[in-house]
C-alpha atoms as a PDB file:
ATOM      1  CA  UNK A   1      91.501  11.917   7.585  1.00  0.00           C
ATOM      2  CA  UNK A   2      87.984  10.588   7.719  1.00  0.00           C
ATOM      3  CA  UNK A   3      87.491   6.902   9.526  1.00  0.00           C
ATOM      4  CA  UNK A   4      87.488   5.130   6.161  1.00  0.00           C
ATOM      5  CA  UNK A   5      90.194   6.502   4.600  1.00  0.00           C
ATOM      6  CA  UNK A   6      92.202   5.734   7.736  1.00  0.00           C
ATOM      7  CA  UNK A   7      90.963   1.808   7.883  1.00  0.00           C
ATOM      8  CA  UNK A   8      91.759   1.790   4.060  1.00  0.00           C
ATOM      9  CA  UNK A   9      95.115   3.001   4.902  1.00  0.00           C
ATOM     10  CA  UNK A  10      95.665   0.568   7.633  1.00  0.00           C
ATOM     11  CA  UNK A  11      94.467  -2.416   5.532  1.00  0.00           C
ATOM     12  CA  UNK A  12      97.217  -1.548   2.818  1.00  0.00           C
ATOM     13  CA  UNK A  13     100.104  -1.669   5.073  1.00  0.00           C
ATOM     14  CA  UNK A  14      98.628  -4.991   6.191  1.00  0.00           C
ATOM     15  CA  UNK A  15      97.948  -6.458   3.087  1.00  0.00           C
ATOM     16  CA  UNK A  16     101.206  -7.281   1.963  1.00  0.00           C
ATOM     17  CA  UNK A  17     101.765  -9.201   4.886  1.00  0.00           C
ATOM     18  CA  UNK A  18      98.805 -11.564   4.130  1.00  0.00           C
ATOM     19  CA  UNK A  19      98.834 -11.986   0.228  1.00  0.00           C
ATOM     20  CA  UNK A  20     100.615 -15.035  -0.912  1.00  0.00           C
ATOM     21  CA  UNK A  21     100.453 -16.958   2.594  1.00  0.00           C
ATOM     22  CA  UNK A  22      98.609 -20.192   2.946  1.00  0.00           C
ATOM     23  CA  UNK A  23      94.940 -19.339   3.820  1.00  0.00           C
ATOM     24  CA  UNK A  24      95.282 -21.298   7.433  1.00  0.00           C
ATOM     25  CA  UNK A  25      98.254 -18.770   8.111  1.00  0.00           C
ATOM     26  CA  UNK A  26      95.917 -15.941   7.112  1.00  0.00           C
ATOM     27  CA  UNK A  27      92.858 -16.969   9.270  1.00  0.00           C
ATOM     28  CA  UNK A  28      94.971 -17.162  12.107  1.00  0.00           C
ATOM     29  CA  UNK A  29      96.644 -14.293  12.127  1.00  0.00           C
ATOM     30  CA  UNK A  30      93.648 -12.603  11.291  1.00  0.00           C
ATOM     31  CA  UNK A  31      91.887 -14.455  14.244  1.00  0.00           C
ATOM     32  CA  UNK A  32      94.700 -13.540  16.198  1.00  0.00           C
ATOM     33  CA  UNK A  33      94.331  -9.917  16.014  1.00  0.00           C
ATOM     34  CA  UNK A  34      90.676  -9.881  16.524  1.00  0.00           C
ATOM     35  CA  UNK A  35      90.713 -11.943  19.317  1.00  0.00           C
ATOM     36  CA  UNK A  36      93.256  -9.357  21.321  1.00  0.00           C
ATOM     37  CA  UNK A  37      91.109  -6.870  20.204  1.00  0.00           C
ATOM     38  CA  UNK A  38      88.317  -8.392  21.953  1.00  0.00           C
ATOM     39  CA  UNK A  39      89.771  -9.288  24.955  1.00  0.00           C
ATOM     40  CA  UNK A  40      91.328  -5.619  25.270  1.00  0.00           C
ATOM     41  CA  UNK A  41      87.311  -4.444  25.991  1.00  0.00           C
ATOM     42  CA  UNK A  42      87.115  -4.748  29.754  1.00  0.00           C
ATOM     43  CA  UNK A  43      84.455  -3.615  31.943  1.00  0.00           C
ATOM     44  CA  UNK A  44      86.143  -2.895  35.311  1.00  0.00           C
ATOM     45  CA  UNK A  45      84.869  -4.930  38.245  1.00  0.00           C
ATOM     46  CA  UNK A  46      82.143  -6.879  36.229  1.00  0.00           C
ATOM     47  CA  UNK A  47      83.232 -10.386  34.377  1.00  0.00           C
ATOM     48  CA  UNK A  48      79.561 -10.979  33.086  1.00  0.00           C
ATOM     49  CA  UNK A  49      79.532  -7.291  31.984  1.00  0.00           C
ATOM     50  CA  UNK A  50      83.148  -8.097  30.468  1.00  0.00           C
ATOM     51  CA  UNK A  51      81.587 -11.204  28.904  1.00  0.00           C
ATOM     52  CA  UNK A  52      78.296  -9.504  27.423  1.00  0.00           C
ATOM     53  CA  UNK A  53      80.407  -6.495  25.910  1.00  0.00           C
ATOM     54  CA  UNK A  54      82.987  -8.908  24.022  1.00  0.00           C
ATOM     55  CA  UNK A  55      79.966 -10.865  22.806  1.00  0.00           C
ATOM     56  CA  UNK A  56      78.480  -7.907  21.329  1.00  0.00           C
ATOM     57  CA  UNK A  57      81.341  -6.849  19.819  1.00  0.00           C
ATOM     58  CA  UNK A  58      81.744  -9.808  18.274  1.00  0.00           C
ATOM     59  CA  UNK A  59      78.375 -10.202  16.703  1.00  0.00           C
ATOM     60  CA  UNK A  60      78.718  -7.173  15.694  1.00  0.00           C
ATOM     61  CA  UNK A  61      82.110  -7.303  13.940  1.00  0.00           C
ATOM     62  CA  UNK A  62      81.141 -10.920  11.963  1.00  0.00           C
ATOM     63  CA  UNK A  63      77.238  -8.741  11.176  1.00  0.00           C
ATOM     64  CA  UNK A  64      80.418  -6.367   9.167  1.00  0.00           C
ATOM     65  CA  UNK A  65      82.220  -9.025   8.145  1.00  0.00           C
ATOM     66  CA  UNK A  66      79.106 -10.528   6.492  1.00  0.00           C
ATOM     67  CA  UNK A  67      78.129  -7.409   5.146  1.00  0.00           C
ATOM     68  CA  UNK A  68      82.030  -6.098   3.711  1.00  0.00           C
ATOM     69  CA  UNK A  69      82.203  -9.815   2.240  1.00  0.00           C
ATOM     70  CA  UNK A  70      78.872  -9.522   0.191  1.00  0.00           C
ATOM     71  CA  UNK A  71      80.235  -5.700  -1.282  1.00  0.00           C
ATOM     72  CA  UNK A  72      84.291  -7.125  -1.981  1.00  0.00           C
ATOM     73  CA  UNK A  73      82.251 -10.513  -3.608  1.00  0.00           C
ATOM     74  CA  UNK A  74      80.722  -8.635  -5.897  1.00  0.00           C
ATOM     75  CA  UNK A  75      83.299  -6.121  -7.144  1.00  0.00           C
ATOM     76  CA  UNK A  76      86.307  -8.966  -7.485  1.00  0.00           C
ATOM     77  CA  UNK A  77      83.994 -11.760  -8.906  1.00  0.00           C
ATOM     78  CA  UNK A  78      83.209  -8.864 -11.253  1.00  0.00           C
ATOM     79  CA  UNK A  79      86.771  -8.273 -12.070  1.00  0.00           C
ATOM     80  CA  UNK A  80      87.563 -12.336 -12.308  1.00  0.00           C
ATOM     81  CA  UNK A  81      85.016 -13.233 -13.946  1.00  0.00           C
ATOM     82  CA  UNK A  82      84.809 -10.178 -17.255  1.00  0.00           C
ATOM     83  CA  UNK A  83      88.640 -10.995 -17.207  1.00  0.00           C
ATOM     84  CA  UNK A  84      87.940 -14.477 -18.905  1.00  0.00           C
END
């Protein structure tokens, strides 16, 4: 199973937990996740390396976030808007 096909998978089996929930309820249990996620990256023995990883990773998952929201944007507003 290649990488995207296994996020793709993943984000189907979570999607039916999200859709239909108030948009507060979805930011924060998508916040939620993401921010265990971060603070699961630990450089042993170094705080300020600890710090400067989970900052990276950070900037670097809201750089994809940016980026997937720009591709999704264009293929549902396509789909919304030809369906009126």
């Amino acid at each position: 199973m290649t990488c995207r096909s296994e996020i793709m998978q993943l984000v189907e089996q979570i999607r039916p937990l999200l859709v239909g929930k108030d948009p507060v309820i979805q930011s924060g249990a998508l916040a939620e996740l993401i921010s265990y996620w971060l603070a699961g990256h630990i450089v042993i023995n170094s705080k300020d390396q600890t710090l400067e990883l989970r900052a990276k990773l950070f900037a670097t998952h809201c750089a994809l976030v940016r980026d997937l929201t720009a591709l999704n944007s264009e293929m549902l507003d396509a789909e919304f808007f030809d369906a009126r």
